[in-house]
C-alpha atoms as a PDB file:
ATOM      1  CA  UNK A   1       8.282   3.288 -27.824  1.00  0.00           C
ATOM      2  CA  UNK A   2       7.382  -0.156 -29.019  1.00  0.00           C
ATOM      3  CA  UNK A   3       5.330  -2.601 -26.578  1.00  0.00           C
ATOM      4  CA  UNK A   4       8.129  -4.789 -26.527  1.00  0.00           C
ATOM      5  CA  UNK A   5      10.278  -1.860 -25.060  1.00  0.00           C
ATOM      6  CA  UNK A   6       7.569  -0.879 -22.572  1.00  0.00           C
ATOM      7  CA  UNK A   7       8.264  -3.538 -20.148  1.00  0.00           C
ATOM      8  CA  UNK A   8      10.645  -4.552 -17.442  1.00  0.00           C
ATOM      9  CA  UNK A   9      12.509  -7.030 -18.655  1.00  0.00           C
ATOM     10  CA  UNK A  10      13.935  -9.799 -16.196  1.00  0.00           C
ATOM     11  CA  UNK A  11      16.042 -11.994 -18.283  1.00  0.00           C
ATOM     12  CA  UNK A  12      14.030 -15.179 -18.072  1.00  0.00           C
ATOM     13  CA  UNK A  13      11.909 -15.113 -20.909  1.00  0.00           C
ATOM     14  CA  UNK A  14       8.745 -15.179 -18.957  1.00  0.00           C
ATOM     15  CA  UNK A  15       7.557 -11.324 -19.100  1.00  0.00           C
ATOM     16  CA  UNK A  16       7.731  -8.333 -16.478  1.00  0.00           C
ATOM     17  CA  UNK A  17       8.590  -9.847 -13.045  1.00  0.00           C
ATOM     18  CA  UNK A  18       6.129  -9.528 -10.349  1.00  0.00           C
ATOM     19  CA  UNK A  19       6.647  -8.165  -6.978  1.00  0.00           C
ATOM     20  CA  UNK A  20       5.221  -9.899  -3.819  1.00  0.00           C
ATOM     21  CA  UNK A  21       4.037  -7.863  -0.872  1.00  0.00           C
ATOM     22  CA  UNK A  22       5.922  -8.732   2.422  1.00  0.00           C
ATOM     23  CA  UNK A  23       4.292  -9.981   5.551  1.00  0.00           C
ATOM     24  CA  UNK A  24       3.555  -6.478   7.050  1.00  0.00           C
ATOM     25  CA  UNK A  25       2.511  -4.827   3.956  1.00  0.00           C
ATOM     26  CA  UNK A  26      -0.014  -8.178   3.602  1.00  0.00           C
ATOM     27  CA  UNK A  27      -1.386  -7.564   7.682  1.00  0.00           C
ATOM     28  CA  UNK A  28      -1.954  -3.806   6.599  1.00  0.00           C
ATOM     29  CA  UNK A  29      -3.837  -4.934   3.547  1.00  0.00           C
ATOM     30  CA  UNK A  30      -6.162  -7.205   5.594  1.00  0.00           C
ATOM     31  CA  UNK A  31      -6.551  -4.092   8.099  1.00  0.00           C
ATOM     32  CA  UNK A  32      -7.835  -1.749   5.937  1.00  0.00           C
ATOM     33  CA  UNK A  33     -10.069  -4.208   4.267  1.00  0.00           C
ATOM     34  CA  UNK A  34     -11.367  -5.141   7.841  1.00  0.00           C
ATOM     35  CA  UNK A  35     -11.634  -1.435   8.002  1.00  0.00           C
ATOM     36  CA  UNK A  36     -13.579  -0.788   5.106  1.00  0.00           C
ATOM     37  CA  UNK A  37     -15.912  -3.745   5.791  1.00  0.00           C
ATOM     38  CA  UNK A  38     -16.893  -2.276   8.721  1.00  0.00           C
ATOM     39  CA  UNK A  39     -16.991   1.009   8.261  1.00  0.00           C
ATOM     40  CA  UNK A  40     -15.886   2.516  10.970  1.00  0.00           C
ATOM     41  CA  UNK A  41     -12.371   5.049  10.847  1.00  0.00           C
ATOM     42  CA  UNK A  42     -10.116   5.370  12.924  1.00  0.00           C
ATOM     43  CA  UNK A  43     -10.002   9.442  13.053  1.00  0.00           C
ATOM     44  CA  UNK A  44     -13.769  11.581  12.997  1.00  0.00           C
ATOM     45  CA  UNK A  45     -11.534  14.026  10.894  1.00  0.00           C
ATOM     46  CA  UNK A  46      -9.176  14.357   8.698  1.00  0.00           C
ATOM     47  CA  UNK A  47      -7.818  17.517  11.096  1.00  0.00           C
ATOM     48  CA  UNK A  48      -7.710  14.661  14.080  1.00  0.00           C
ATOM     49  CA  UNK A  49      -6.060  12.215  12.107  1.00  0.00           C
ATOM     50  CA  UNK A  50      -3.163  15.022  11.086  1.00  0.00           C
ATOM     51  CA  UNK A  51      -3.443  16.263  14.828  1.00  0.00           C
ATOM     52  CA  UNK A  52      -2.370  12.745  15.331  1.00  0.00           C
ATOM     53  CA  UNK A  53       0.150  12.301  12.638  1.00  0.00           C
ATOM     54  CA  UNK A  54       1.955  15.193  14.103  1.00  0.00           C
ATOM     55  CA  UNK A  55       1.893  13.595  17.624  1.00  0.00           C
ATOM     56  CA  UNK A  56       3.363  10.634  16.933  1.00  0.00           C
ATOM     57  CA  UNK A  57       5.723  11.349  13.770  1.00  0.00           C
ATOM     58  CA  UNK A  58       8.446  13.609  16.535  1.00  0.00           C
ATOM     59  CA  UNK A  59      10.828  11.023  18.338  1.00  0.00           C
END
């Protein structure tokens, strides 16, 4: 495969196009920055955090 064939191609000329998060994927992005910045986690353990998943996850 050539690097011209590697590509998307969207018709316009002016290379691959580029896909723009939407709002809520941006406000999770700044949250788990914040997050990181921090420090701190939200779950002591990963077995918490999949205790929780569970909880929450059944209707």
């Amino acid at each position: 495969m050539t690097e011209r064939n590697a590509m998307p191609h969207t018709g316009t000329g002016s290379g691959p196009e580029r896909k723009v998060p939407n709002a809520e994927t941006r406000a999770a992005m700044a949250e788990a920055d914040e997050i990181v910045k921090a420090g701190r986690a939200r779950f002591a353990s990963v077995e918490k955090m999949l205790a929780d998943l569970e909880e929450t996850a059944r209707p």
